[in-house]
N, C-alpha and C. Protein backbone atom coordinates (compact mmCIF):
# COMPACT_ATOMS: atom_id res chain seq x y z
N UNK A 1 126.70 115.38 91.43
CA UNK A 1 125.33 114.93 91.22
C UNK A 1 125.26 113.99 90.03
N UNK A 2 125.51 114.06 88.59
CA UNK A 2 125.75 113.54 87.64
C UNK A 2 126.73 112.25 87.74
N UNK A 3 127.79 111.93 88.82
CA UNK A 3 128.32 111.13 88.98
C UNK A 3 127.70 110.06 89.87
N UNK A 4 126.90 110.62 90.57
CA UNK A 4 126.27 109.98 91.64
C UNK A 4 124.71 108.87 90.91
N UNK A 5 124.84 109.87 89.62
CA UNK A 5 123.46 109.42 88.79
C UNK A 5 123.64 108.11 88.01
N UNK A 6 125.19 108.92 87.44
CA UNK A 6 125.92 107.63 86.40
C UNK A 6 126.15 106.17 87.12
N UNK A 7 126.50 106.58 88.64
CA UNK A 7 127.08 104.93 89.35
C UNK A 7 125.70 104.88 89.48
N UNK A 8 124.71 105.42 90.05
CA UNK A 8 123.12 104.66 90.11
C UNK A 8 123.42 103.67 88.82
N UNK A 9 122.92 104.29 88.07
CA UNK A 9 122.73 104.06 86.15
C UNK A 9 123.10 102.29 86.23
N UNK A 10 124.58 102.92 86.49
CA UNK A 10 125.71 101.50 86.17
C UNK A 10 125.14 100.00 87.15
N UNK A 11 124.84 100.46 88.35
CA UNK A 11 124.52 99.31 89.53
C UNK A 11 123.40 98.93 88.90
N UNK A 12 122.58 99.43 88.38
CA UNK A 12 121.25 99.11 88.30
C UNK A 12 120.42 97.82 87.20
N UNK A 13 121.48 98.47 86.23
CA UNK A 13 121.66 97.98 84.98
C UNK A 13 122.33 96.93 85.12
N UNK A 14 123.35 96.19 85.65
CA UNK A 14 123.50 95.44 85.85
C UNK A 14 122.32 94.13 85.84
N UNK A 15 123.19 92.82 85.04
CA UNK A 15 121.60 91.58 84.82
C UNK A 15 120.57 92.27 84.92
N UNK A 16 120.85 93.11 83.67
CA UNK A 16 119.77 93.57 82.38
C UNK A 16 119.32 92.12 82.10
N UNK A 17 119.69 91.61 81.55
CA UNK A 17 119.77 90.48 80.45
C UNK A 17 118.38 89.33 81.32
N UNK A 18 117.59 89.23 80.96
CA UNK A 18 116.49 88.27 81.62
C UNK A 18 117.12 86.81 82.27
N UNK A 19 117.10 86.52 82.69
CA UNK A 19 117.25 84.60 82.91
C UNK A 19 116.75 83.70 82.08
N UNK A 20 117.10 82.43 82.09
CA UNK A 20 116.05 81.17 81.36
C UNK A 20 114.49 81.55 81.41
N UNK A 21 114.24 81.65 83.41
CA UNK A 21 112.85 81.64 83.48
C UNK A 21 111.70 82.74 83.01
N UNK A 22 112.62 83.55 82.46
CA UNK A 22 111.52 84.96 81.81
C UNK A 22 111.56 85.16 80.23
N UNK A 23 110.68 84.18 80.01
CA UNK A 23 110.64 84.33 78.85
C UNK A 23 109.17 84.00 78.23
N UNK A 24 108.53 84.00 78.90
CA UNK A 24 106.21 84.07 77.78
C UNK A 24 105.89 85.11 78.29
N UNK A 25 104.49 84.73 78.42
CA UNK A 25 103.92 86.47 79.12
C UNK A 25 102.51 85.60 80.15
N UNK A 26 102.19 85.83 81.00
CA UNK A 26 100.80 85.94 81.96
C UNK A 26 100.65 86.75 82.61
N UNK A 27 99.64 86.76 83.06
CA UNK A 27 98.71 87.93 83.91
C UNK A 27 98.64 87.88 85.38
N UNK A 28 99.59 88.63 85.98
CA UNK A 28 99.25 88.84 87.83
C UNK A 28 99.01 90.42 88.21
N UNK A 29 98.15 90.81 89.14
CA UNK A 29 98.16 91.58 89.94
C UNK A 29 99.63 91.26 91.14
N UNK A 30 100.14 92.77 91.31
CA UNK A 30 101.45 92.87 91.94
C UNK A 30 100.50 94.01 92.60
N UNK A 31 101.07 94.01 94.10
CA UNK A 31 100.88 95.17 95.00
C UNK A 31 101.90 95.32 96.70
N UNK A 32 102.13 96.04 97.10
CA UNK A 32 102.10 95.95 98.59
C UNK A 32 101.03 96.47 99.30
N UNK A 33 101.52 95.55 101.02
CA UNK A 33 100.46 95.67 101.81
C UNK A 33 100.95 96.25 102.82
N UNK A 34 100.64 97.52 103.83
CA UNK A 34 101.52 97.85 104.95
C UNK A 34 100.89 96.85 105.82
N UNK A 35 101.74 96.46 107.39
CA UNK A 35 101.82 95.27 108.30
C UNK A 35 101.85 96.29 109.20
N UNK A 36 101.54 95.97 110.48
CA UNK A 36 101.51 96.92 111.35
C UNK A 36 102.88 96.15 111.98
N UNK A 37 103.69 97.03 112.77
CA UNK A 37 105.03 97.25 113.39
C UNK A 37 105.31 97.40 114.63
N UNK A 38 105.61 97.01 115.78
CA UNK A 38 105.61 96.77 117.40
C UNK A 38 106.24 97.98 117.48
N UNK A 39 107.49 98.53 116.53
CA UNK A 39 108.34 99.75 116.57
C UNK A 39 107.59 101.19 115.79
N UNK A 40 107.03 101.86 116.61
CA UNK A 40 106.40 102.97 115.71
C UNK A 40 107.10 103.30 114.91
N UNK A 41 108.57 103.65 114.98
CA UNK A 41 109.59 104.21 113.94
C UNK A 41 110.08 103.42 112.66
N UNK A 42 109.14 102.29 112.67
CA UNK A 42 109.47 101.15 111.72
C UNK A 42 107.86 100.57 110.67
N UNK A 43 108.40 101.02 109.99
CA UNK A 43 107.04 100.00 108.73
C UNK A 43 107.62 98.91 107.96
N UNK A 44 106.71 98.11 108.09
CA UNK A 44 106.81 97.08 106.89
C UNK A 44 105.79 96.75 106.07
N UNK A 45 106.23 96.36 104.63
CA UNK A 45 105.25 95.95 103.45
C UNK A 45 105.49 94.62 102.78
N UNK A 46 104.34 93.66 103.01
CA UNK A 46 103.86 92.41 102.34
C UNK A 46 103.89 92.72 101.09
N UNK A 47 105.09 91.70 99.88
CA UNK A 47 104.85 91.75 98.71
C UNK A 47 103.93 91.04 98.24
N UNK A 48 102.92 91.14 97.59
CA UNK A 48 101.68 90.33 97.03
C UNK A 48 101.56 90.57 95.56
N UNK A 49 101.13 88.85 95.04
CA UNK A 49 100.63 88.85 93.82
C UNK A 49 99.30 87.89 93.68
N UNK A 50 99.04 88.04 92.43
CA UNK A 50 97.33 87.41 92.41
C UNK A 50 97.50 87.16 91.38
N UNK A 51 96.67 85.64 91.10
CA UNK A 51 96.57 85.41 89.57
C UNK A 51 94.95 86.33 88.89
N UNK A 52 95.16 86.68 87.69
CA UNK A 52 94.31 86.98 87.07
C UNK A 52 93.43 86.22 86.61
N UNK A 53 93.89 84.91 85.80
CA UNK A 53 93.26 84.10 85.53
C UNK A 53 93.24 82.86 86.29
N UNK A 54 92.31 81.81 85.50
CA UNK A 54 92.06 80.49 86.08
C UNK A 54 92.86 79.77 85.69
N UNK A 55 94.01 79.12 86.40
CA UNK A 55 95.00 78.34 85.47
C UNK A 55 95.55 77.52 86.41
N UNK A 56 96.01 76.70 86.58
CA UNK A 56 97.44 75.33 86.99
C UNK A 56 98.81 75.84 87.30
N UNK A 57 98.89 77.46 87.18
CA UNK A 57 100.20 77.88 87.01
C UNK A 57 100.72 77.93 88.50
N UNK A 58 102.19 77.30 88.32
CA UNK A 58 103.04 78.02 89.85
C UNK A 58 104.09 78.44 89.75
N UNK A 59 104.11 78.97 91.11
CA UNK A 59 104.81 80.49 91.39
C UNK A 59 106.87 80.06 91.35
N UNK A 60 107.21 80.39 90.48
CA UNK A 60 108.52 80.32 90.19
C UNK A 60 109.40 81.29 91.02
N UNK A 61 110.59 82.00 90.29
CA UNK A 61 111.38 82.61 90.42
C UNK A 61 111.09 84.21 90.30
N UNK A 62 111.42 84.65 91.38
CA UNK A 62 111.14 86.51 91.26
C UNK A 62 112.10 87.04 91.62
N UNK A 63 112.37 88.56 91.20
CA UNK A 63 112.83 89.28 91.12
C UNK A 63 112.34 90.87 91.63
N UNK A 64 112.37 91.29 92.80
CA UNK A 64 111.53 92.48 92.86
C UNK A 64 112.72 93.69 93.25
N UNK A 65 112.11 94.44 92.14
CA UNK A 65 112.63 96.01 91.61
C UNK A 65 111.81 96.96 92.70
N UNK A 66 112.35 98.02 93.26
CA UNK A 66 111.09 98.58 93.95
C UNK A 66 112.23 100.24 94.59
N UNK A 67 111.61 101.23 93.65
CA UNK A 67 111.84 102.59 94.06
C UNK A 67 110.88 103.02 95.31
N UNK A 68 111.90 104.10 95.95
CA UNK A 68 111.12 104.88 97.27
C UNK A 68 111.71 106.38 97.42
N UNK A 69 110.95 106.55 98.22
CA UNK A 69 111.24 108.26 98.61
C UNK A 69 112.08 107.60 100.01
N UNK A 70 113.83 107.87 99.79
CA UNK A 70 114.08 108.43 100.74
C UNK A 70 114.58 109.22 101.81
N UNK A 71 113.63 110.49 101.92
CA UNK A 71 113.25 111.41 102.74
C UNK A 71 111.89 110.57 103.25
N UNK A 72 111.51 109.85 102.77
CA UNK A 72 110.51 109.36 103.80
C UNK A 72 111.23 108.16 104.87
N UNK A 73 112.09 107.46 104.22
CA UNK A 73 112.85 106.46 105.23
C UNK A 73 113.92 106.19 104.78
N UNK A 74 114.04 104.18 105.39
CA UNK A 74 115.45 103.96 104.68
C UNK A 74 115.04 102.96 105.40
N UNK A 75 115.99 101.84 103.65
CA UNK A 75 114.71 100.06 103.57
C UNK A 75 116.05 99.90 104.80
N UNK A 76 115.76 98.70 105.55
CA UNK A 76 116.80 98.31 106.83
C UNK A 76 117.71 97.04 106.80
N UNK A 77 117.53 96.88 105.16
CA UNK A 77 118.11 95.67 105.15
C UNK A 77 117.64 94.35 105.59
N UNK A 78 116.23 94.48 105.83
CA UNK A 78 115.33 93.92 106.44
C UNK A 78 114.30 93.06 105.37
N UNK A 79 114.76 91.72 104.83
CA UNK A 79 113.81 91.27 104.24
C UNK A 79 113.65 89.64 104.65
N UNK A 80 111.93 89.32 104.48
CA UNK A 80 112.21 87.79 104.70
C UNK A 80 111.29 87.04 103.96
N UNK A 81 111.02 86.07 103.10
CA UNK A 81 109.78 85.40 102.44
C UNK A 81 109.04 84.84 103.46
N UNK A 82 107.69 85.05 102.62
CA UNK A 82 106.88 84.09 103.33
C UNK A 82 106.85 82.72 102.33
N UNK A 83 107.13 82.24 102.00
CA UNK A 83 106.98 81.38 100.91
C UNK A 83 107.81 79.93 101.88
N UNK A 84 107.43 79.01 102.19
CA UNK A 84 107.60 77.88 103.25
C UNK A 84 109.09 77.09 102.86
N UNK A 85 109.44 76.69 103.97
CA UNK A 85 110.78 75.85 103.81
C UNK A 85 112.13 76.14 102.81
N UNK A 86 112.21 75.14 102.43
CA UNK A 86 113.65 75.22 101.49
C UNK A 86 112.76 75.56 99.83
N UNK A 87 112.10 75.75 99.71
CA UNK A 87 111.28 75.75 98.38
C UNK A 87 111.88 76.86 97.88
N UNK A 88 112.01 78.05 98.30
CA UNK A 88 112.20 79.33 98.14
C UNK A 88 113.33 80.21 98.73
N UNK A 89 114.72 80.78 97.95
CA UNK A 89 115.57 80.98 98.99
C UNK A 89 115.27 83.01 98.05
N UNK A 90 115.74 83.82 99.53
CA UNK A 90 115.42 85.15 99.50
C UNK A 90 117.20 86.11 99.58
N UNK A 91 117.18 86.69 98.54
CA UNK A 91 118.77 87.45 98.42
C UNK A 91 118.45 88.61 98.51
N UNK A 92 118.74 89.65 99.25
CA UNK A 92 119.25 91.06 98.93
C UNK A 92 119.60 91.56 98.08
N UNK A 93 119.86 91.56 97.19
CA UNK A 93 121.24 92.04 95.87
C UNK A 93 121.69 93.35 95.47
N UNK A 94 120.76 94.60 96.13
CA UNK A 94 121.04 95.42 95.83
C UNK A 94 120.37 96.50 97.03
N UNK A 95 120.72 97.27 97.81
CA UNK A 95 120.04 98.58 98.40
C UNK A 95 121.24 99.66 98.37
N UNK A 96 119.77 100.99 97.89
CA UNK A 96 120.72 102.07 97.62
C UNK A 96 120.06 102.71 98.06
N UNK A 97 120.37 103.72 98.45
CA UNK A 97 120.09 105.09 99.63
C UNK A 97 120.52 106.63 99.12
N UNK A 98 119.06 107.35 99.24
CA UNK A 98 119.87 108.77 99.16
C UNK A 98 120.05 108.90 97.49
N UNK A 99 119.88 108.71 96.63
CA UNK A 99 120.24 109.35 95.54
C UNK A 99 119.72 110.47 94.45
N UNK A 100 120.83 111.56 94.46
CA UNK A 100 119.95 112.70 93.28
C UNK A 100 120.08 111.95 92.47
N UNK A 101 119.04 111.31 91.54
CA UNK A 101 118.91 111.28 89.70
C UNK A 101 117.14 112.23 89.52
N UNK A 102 117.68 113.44 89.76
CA UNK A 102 116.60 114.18 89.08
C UNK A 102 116.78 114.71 87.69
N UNK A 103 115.60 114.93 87.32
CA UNK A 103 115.55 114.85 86.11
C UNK A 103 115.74 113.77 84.93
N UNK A 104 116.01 113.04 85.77
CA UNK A 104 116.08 111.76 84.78
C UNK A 104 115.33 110.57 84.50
N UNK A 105 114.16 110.91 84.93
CA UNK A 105 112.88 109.66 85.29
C UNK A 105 111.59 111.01 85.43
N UNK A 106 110.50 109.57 85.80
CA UNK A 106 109.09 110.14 85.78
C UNK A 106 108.41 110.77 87.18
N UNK A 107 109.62 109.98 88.14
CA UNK A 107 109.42 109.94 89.74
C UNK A 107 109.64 111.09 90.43
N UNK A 108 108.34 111.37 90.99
CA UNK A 108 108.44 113.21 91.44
C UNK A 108 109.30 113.40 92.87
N UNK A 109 109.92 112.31 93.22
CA UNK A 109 110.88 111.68 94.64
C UNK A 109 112.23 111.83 93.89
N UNK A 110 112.68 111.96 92.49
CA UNK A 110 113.70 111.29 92.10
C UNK A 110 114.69 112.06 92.69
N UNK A 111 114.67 113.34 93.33
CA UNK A 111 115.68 114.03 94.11
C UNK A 111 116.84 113.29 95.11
N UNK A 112 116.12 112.66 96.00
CA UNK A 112 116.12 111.65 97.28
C UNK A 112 115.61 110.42 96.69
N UNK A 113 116.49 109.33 96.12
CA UNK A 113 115.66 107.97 95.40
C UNK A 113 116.46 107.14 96.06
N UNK A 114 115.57 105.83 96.55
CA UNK A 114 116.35 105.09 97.34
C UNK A 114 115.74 103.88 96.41
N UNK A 115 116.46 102.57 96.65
CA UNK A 115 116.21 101.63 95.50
C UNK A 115 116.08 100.73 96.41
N UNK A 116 115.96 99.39 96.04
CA UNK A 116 115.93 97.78 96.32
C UNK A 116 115.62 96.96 95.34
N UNK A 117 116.52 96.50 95.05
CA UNK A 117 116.43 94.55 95.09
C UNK A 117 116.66 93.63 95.79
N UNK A 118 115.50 92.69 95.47
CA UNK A 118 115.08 91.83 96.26
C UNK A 118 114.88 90.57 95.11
N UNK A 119 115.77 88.94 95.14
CA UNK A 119 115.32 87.98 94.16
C UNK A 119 114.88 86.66 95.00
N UNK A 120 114.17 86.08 94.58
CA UNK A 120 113.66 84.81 95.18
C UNK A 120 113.58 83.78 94.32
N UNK A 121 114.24 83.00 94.75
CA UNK A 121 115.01 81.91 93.61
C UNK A 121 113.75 80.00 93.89
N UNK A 122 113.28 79.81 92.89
CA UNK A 122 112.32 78.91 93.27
C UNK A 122 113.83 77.26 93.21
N UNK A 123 113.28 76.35 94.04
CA UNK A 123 114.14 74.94 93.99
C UNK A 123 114.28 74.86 92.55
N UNK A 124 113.84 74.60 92.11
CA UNK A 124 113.85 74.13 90.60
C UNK A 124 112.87 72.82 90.47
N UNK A 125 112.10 72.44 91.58
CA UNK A 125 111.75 71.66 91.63
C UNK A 125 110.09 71.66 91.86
N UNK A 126 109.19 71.12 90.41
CA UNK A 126 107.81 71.48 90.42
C UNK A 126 107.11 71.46 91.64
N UNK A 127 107.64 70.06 92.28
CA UNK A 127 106.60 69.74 93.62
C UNK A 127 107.10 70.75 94.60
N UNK A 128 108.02 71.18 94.66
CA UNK A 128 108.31 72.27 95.73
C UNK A 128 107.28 73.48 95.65
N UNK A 129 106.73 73.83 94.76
CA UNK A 129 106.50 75.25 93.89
C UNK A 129 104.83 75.40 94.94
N UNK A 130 104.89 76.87 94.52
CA UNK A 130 103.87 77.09 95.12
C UNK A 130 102.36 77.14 94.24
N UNK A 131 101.18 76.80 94.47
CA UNK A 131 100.23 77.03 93.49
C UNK A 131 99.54 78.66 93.48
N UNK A 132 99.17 79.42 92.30
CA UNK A 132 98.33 80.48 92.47
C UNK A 132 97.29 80.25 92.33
N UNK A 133 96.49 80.73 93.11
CA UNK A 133 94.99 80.33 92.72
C UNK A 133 94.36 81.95 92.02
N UNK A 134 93.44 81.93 91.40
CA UNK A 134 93.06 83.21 90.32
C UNK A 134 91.85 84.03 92.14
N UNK A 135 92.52 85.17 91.93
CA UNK A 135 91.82 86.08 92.49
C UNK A 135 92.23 85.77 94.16
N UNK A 136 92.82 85.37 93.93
CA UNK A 136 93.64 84.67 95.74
C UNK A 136 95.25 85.58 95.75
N UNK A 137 95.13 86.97 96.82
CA UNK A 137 96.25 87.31 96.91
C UNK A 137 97.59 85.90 97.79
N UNK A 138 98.24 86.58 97.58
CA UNK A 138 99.38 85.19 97.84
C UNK A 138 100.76 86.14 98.15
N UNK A 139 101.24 86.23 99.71
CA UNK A 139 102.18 87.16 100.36
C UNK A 139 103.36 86.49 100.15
N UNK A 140 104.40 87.16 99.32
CA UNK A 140 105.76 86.54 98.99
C UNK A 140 107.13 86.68 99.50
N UNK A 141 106.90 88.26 99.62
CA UNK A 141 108.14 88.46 101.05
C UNK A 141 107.23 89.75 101.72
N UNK A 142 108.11 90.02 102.87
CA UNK A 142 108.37 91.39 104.18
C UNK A 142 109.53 92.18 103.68
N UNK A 143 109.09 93.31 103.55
CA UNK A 143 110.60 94.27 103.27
C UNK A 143 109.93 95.50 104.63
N UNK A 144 110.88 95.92 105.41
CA UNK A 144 110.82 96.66 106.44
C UNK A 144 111.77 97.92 106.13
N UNK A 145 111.34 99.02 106.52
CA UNK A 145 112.27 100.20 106.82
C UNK A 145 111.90 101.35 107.89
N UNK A 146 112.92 102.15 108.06
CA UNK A 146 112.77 103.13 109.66
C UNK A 146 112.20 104.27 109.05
N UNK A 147 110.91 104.75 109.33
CA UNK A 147 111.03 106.12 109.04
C UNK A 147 111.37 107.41 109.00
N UNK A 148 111.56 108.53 108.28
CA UNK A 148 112.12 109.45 108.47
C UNK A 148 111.14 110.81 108.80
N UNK A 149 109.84 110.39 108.70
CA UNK A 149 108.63 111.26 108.87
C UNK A 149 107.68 111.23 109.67
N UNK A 150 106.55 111.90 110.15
CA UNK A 150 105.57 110.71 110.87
C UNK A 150 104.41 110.58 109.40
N UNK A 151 104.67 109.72 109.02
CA UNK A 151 103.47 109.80 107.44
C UNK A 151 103.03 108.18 107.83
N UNK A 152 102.40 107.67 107.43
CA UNK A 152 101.55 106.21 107.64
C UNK A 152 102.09 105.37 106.60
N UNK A 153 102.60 106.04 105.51
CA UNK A 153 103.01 104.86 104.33
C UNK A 153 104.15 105.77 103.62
N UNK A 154 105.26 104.69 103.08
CA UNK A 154 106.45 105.29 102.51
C UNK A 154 105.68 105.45 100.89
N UNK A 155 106.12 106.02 99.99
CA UNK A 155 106.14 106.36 98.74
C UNK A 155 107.00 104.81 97.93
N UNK A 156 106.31 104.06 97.69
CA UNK A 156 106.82 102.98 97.03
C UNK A 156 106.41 102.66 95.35
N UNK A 157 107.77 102.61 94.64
CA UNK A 157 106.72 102.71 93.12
C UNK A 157 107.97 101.15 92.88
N UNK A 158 106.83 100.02 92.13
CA UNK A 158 107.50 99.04 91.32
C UNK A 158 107.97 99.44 90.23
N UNK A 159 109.28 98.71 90.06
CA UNK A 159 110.41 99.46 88.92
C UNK A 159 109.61 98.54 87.50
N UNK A 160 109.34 98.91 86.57
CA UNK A 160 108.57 98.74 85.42
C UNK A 160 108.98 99.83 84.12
N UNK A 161 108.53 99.02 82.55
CA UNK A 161 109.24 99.76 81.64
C UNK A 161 108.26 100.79 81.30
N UNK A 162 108.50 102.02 80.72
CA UNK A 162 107.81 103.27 81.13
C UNK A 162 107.32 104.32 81.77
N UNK A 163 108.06 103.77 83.12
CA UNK A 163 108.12 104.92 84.27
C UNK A 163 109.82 104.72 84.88
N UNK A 164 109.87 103.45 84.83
CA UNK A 164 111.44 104.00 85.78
C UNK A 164 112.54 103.71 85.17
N UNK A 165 112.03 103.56 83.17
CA UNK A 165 113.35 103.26 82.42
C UNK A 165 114.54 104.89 82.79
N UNK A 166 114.25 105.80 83.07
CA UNK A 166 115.52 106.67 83.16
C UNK A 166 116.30 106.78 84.11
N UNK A 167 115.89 105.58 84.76
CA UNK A 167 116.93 104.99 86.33
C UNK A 167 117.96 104.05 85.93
N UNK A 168 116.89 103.12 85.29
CA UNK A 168 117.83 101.59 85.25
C UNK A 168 116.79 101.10 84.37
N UNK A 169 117.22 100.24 83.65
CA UNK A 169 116.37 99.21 82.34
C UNK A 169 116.33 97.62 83.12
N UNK A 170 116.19 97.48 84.22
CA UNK A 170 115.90 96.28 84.90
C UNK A 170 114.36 96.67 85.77
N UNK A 171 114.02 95.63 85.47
CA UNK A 171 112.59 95.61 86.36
C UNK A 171 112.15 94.88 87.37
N UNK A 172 111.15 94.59 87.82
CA UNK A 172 110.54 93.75 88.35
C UNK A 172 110.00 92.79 87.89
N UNK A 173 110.06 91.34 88.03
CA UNK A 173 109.80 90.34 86.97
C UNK A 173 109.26 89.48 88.12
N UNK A 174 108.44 88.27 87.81
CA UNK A 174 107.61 87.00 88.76
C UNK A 174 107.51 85.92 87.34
N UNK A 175 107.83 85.07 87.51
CA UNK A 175 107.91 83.69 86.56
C UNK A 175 106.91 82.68 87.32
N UNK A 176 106.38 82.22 85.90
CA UNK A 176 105.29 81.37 86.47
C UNK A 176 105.59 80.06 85.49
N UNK A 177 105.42 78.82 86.30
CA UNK A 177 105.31 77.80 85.37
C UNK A 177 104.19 76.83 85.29
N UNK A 178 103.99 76.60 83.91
CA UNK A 178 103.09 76.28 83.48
C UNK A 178 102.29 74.51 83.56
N UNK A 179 102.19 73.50 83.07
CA UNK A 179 101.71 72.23 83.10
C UNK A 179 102.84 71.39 82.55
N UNK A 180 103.77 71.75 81.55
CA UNK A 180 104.33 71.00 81.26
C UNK A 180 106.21 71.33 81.73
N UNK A 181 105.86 71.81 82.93
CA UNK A 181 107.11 72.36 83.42
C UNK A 181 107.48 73.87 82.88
N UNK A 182 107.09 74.30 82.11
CA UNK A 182 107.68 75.43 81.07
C UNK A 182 107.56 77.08 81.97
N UNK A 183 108.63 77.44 82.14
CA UNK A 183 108.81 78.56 83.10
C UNK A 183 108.57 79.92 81.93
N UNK A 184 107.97 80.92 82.41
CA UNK A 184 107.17 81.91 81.19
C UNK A 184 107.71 83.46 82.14
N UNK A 185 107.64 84.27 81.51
CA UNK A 185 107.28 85.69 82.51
C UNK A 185 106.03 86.12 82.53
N UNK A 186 105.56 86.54 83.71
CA UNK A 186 104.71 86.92 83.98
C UNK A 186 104.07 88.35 83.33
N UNK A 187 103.15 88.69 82.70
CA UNK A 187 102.84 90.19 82.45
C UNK A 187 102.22 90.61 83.56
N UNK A 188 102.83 92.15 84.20
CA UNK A 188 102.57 92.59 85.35
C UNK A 188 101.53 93.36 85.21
N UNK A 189 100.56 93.67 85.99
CA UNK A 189 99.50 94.71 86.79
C UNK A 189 100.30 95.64 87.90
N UNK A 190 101.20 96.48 87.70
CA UNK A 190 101.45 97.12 88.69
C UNK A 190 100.68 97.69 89.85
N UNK A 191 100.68 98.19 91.05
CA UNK A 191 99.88 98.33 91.90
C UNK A 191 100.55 98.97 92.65
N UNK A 192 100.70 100.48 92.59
CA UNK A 192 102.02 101.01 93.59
C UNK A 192 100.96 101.46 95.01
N UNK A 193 99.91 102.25 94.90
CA UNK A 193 98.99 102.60 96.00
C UNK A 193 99.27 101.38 97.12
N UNK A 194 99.51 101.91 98.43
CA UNK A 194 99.55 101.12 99.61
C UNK A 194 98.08 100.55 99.69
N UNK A 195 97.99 99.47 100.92
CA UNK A 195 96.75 98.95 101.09
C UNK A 195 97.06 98.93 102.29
N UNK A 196 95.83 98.75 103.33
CA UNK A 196 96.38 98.84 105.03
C UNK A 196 95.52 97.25 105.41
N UNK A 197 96.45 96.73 106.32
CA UNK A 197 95.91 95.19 107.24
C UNK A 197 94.71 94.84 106.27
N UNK A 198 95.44 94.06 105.13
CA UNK A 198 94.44 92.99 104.52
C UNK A 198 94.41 91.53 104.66
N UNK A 199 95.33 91.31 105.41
CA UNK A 199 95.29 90.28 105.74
C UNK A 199 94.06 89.55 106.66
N UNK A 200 92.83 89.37 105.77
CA UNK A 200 91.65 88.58 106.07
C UNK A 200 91.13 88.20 105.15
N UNK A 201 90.22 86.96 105.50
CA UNK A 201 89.21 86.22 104.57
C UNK A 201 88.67 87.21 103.81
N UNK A 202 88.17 88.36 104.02
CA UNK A 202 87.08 89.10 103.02
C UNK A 202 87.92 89.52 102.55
N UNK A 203 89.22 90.10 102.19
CA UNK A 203 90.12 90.24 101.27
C UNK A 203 91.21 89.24 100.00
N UNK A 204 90.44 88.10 100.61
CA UNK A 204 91.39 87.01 99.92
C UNK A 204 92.73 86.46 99.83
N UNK A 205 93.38 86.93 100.96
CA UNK A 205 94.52 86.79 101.18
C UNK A 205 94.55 84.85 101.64
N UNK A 206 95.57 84.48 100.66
CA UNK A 206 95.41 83.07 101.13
C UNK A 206 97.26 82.78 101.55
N UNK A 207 97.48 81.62 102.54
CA UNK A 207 99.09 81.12 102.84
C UNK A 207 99.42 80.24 101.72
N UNK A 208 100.51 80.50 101.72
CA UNK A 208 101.75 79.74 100.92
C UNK A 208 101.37 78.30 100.34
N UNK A 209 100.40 77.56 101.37
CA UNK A 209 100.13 76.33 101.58
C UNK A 209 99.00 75.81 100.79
N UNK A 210 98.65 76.76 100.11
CA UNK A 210 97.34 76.00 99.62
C UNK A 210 97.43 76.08 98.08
């Protein structure tokens, strides 16, 4: 069990160390959205962020950290951006399955902890970039997994400092850049509670494109 905790520990921790692009601070709302699924035995969740404020800023380089219960499923290796063309490329970098680290975190799942990373690497190039608009959710990737229960939503918590430092000291990060090119980190609004089919006008969900 303790060995199984320590190689968690070790994988996780891994590029600790921030990048160029995380380095100021701004304000987004972060959440998922469940999608409805043709496969009953299958869910998927829309990663979404929102600007807080009114600003010029666009959507850079991310990184998404994201703990689960699983005894509720298991992610499928299944991820894809919505974020248009060559602008945005989407990596896997990490899924882990099944792990005791109890007792060692805040997470009342940590028995059965299943992990993911997920990074999305912007061109480097301003005009490629996407714009946020303030109070306009904005869908960034699909992460899918099979369930192991009949429950409506998996147990999903964003990896953040103060709840899931006794896993791993890497988080979830979104870079935003600013007017004069200048790439910043984002300060997060976590949002672990599911949301069901928001994808409509009276919810604010806007495409990639605007």
């Amino acid at each position: 069990m303790m060995k199984a905790l320590t190689t968690l520990y070790v994988v996780l921790s891994i590029g600790v160390l921030c990048p160029n692009w995380m380095v100021g601070q701004k304000d987004l709302d972060i959440r998922f959205e469940g999608v409805s699924h043709s496969d009953i035995d299958q869910k998927c969740y829309q990663l979404q962020i929102k600007a807080i404020q009114n600003s010029s800023q666009l959507l850079g380089s991310q990184s998404y950290r994201i703990f689960y219960n699983a005894e509720e499923g298991r992610f499928l290796r299944s991820a894809t951006t919505n974020l248009i063309g060559e602008q945005y490329g989407l990596k896997i970098v990490q899924s882990i399955y099944n792990s005791d680290a109890s007792g060692f975190g805040n997470l009342n799942f940590d028995s059965s902890l299943g992990f993911i990373n997920i990074t999305i690497t912007d061109s480097g190039n301003r005009d490629d970039m996407v714009s946020l608009i303030q109070d306009k959710w904005l869908s960034t990737a699909q992460i899918c997994f099979e369930k192991n229960m009949d429950k409506s939503n998996l147990n999903l918590v964003w990896a953040r400092e103060g709840l899931t430092d006794g896993y791993a000291t890497a988080y979830t990060g979104v870079a935003i850049v600013d007017e004069l090119n200048l790439p910043a980190n984002a300060e997060l609004n976590y949002i672990d509670n599911i949301t069901e089919d928001l994808n409509t006008a009276n919810n604010n969900v806007v495409s990639n494109k605007e």
